[in-house]
Protein backbone atom coordinates (compact mmCIF):
# COMPACT_ATOMS: atom_id res chain seq x y z
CA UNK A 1 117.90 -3.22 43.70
CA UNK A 2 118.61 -6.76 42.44
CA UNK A 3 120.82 -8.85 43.71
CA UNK A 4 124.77 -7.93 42.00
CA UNK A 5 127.70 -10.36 43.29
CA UNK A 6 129.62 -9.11 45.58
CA UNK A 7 133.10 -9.96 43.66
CA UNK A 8 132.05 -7.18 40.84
CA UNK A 9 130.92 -4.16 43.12
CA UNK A 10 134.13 -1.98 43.84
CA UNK A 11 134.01 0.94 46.18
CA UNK A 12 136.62 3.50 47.63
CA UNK A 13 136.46 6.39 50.24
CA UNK A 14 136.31 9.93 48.79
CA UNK A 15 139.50 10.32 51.50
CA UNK A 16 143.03 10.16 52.43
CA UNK A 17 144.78 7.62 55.01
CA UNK A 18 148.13 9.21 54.59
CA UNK A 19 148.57 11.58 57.63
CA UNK A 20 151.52 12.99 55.54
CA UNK A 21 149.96 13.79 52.66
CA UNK A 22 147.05 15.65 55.15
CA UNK A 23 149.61 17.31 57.01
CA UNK A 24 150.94 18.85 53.61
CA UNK A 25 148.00 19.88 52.38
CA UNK A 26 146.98 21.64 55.61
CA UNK A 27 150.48 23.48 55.12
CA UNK A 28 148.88 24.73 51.52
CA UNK A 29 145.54 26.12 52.74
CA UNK A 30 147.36 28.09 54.46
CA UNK A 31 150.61 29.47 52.92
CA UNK A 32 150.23 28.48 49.00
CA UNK A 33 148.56 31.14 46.69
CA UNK A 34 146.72 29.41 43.83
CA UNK A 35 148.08 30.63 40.22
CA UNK A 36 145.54 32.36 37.91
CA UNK A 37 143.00 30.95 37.10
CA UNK A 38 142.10 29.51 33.52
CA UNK A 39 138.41 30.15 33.25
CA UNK A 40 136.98 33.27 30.35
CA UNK A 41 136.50 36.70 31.12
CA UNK A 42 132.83 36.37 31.21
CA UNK A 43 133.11 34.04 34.19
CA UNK A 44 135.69 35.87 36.10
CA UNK A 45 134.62 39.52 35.48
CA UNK A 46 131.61 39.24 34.17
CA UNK A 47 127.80 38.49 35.93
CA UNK A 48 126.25 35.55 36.19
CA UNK A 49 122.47 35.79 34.90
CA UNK A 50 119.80 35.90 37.14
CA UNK A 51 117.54 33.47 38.26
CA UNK A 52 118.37 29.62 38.37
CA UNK A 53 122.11 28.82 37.99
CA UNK A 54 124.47 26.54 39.34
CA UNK A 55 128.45 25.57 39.63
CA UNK A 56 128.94 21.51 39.28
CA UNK A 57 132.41 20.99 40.27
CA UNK A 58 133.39 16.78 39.59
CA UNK A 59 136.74 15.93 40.32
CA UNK A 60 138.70 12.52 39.43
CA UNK A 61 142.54 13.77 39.87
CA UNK A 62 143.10 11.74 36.41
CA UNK A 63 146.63 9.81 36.75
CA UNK A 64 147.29 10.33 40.36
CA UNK A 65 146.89 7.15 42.53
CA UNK A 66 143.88 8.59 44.44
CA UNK A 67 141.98 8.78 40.99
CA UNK A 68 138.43 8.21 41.75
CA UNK A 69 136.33 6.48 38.73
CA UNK A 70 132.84 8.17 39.05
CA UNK A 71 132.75 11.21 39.41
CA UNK A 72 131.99 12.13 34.99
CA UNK A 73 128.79 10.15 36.20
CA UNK A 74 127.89 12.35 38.66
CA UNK A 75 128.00 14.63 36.73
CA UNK A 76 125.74 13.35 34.23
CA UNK A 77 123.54 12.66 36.90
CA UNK A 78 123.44 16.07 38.38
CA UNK A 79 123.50 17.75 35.02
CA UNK A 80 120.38 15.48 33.92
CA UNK A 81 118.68 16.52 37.41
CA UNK A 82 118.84 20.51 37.44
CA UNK A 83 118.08 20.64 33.79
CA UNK A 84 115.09 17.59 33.29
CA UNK A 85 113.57 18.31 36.71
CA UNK A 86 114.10 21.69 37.73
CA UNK A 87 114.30 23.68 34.55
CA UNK A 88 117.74 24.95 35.08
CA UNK A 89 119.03 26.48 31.82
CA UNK A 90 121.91 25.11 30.27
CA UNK A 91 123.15 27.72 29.58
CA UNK A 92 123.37 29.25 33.73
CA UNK A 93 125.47 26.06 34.61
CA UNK A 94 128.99 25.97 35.01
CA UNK A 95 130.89 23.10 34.95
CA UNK A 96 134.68 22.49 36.69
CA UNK A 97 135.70 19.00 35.40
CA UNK A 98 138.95 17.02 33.82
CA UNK A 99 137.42 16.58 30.15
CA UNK A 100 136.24 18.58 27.58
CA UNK A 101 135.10 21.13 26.93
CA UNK A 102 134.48 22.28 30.57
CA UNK A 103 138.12 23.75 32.60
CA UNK A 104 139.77 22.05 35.32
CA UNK A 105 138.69 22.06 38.50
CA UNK A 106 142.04 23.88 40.08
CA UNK A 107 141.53 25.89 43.19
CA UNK A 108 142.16 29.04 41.06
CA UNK A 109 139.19 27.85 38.75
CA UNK A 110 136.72 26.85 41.97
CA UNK A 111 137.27 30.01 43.92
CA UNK A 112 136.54 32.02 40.95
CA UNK A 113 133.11 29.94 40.02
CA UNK A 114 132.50 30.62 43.73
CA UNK A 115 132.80 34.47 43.10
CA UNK A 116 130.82 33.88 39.66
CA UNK A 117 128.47 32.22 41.52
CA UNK A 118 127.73 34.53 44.53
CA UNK A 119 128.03 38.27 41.94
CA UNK A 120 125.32 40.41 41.90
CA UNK A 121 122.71 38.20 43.33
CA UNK A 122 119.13 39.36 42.93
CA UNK A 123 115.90 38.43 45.53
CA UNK A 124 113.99 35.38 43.57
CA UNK A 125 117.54 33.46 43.14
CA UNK A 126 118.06 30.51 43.31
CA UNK A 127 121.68 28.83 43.20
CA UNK A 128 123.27 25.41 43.74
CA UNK A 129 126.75 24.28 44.50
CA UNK A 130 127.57 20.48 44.18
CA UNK A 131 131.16 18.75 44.35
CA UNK A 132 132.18 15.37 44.02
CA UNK A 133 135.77 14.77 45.06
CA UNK A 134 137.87 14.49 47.93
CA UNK A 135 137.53 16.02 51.46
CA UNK A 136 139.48 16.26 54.18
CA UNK A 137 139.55 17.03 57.74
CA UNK A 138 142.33 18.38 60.06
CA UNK A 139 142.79 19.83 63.32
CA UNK A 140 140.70 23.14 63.83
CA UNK A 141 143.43 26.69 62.69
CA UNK A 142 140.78 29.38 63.85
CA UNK A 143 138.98 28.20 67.18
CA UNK A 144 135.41 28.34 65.95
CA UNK A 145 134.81 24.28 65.34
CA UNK A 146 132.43 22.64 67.71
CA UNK A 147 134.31 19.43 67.52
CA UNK A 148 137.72 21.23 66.88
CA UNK A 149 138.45 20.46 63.19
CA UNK A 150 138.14 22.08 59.59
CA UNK A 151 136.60 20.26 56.84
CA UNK A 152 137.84 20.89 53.25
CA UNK A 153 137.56 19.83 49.53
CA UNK A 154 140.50 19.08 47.07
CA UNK A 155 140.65 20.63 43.91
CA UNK A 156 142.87 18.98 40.91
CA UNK A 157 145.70 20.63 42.55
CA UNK A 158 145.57 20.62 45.87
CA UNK A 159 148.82 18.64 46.79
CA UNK A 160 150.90 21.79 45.18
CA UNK A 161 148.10 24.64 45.83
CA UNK A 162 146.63 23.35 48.85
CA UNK A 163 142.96 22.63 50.12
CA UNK A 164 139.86 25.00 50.50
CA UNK A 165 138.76 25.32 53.80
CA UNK A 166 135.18 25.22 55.10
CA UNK A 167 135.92 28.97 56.77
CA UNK A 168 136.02 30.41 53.31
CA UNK A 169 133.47 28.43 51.53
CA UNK A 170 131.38 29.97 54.25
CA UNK A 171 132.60 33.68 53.76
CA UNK A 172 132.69 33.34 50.10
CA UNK A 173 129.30 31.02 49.42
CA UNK A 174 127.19 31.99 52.33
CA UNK A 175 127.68 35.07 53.95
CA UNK A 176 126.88 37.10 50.91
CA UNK A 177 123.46 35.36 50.68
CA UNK A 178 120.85 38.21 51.08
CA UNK A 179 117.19 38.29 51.92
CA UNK A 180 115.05 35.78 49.40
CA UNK A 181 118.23 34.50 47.84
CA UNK A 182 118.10 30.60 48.42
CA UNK A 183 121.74 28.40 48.37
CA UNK A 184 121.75 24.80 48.18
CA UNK A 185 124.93 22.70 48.26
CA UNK A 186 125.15 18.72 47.72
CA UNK A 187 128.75 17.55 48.84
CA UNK A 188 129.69 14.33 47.97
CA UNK A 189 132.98 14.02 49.57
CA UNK A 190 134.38 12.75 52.59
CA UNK A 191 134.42 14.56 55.73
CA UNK A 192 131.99 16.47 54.08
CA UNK A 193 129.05 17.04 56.86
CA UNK A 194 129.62 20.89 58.18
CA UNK A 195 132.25 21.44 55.50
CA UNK A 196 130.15 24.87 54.61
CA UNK A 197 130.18 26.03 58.31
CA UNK A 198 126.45 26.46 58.86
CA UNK A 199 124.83 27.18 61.97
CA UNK A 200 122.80 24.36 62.31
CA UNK A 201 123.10 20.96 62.00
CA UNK A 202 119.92 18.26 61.64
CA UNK A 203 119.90 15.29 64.01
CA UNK A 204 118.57 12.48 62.23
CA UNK A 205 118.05 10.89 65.72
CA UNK A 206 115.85 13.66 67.60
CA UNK A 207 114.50 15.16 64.95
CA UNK A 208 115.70 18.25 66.37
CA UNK A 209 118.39 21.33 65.15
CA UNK A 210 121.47 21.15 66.99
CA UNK A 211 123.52 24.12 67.15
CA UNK A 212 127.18 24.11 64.98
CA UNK A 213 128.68 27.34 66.19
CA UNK A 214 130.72 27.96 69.98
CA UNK A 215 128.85 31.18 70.53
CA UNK A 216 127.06 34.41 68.74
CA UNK A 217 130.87 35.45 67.95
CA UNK A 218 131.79 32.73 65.61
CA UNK A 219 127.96 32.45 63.93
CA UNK A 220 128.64 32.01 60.21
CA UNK A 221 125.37 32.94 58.93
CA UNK A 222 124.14 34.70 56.22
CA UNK A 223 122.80 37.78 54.82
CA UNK A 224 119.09 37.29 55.33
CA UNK A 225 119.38 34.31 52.65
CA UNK A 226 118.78 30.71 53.33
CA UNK A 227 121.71 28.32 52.62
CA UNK A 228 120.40 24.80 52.35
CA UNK A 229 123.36 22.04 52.77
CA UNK A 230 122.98 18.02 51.90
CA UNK A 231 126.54 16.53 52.98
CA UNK A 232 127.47 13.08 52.01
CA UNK A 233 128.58 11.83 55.58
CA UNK A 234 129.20 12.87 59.14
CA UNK A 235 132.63 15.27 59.25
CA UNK A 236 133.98 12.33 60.92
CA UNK A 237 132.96 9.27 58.42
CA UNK A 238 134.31 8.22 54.56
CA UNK A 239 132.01 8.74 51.87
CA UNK A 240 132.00 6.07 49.00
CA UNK A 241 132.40 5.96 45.45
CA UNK A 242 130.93 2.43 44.44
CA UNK A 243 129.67 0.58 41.26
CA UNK A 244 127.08 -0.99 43.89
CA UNK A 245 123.80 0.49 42.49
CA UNK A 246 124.90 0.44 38.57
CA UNK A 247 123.46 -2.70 37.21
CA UNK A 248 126.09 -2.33 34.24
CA UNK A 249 128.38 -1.79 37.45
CA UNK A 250 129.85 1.74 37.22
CA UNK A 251 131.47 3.67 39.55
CA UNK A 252 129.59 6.64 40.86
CA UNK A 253 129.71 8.54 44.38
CA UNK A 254 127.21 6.68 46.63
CA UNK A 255 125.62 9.95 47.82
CA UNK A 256 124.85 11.56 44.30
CA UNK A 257 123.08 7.99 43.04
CA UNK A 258 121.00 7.62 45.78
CA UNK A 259 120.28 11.90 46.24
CA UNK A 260 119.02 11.67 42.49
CA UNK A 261 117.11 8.70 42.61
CA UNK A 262 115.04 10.17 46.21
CA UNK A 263 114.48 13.01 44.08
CA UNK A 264 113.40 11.51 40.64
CA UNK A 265 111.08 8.80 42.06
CA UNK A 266 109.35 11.72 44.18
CA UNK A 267 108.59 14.54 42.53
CA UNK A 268 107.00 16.24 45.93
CA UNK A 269 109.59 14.87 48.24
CA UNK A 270 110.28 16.59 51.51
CA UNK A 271 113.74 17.19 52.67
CA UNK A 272 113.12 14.70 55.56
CA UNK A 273 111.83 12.62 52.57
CA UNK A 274 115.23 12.78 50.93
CA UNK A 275 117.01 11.84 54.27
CA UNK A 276 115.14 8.69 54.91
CA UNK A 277 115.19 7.63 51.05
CA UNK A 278 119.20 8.14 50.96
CA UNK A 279 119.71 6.49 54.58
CA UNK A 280 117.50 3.22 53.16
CA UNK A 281 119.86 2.96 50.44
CA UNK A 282 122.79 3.48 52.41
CA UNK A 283 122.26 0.89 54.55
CA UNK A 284 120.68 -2.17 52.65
CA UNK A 285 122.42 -5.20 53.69
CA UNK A 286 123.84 -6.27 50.73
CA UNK A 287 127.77 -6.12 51.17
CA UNK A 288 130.57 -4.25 48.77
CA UNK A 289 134.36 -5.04 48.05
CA UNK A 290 136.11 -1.51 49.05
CA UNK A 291 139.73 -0.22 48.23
CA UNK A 292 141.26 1.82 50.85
CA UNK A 293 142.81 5.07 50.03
CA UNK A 294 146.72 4.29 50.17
CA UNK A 295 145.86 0.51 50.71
CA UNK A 296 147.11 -3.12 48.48
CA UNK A 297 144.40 -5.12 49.40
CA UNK A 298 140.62 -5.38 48.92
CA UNK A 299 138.30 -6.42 51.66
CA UNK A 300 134.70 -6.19 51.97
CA UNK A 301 133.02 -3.62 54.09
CA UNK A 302 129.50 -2.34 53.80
CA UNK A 303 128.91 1.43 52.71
CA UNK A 304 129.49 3.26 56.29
CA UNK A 305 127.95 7.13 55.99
CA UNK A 306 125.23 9.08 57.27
CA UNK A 307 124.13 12.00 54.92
CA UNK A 308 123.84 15.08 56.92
CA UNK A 309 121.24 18.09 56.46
CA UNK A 310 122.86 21.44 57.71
CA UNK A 311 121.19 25.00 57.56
CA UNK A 312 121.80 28.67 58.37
CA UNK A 313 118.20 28.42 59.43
CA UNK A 314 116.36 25.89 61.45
CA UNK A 315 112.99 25.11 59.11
CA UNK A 316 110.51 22.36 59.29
CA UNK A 317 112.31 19.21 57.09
CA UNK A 318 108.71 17.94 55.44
CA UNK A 319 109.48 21.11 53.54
CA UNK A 320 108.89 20.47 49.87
CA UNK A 321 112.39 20.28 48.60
CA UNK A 322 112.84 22.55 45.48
CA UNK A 323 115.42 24.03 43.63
């Protein structure tokens, strides 16, 4: 990537630093019913057809003052990917975001494309669940973390209709994966590394599968399915939305731009591949101007996250990756 100075690259944390505003929206997830959601019939009753299809969920929480500026280009980006690369149909893709013609991205709306998503999956399917928004973490309500916290994602809404927690993403996206059914989610949020609760967890330093559940009691697997997850960041670390690799300098999340481009310079990338190509682009040297969540000021900081591969089964990462 050529040189871009350092005065015109902007980048912000898909995150919160207001412990008030987590400890609110940890009160939601748990006591706040959404209201009814606003997507057609079609979606919420209806079946999804069979084969390839998808939910893209890209939220920018327009006018609030945690707006984030890219995520209608990841969208675009995604969109572009499943449909030029992987011969996703148009028409099997539905779309959560705050602009025409597609429906907000409330927690209503998401839990029903989760359900839309998940409905009378056949053997041979293969599905795909991306966000790009905010996460969150907070202190653990069930006893099954390893590390003692629940990860989430914010809808539109989530300050008045709280958060969705990783312990129903699981129930609701992977647990009803059956036998030959195949998942994948790409999760470009903060906090966002075991935010769909799967077993195992790829160490980038080993090499090896590390195990993310306590014991065989709290093992959030699947059906006979395989649930594929590629997280933007450790649970613990900020993921960034940056105009850093635009070279007409707009913002996009820093995980989608460099996912996309591993995947569209390499048709027969590996998942390891995709690792290594992301974490190279992650960490080149050259030096960004972030705003903090919550913050006045700008300061510079370099692009701090590790993606993370998760799995409900361990599997050999120079796997072709495929969708």
């Amino acid at each position: 990537m050529s040189q871009i100075p350092e005065k015109k690259i902007m980048a912000e944390p898909k995150g919160f630093c207001s412990t008030g505003r987590r400890r609110n929206s940890r009160a939601n997830s748990r006591n706040i019913r959404p209201p009814a959601c606003s997507l057609p019939p079609e979606i919420t009753s209806g079946q999804a057809p069979p084969g390839k299809r998808a939910v893209l969920c890209c939220v920018s929480y327009k006018n609030q003052k945690f707006e984030l500026k890219g995520t209608s280009h990841d969208l675009k980006n995604m969109m572009d990917l499943l449909v030029g690369q992987f011969d996703f149909p148009r028409s099997s893709i539905l779309v959560l975001a705050e602009k025409e013609p597609y429906k907000p991205p409330t927690r209503a709306n998401m839990e029903a494309a989760f359900q839309w998503l998940t409905r009378g999956i056949q053997a041979g399917d293969s599905l795909v669940f991306y966000f790009s928004g905010h996460g969150l973490r907070q202190r653990g309500l069930h006893g099954d973390e390893v590390d003692g916290f629940d990860e989430s994602i914010c809808p539109v809404d989530f300050e008045t209709n709280g958060v969705i927690l990783d312990n129903y993403i699981n129930k609701t996206l992977v647990e009803p994966m059956i036998e030959d059914v195949k998942l994948h989610a790409i999760i470009d949020s903060c906090h966002s590394g075991t935010v769909l609760d799967l077993p195992y967890v790829h160490n980038m330093n080993t090499g090896e599968w590390d195990a993310n559940h306590i014991s065989s009691n709290h093992f959030k697997g699947t059906r006979g399915g395989k649930v594929i997850s590629i997280s933007a960041c450790e649970d613990y670390q900020l993921a960034a939305d940056t105009s850093g690799f635009s070279p007409t300098k707009e913002m996009s999340g820093a995980m989608t731009w460099t996912f996309v481009k591993a995947v569209r310079n390499n048709r027969n990338i590996t998942y390891q591949g995709i690792l290594d190509d992301m974490h190279a682009s992650l960490k080149q040297d050259d030096k960004v101007g972030c705003v903090g969540a919550g913050l006045r000021r700008v300061f510079q900081r370099k692009i701090l996250q590790d993606p993370l591969l998760s799995s409900s089964h361990v599997f050999n990462t120079d796997t072709k990756f495929v969708l």
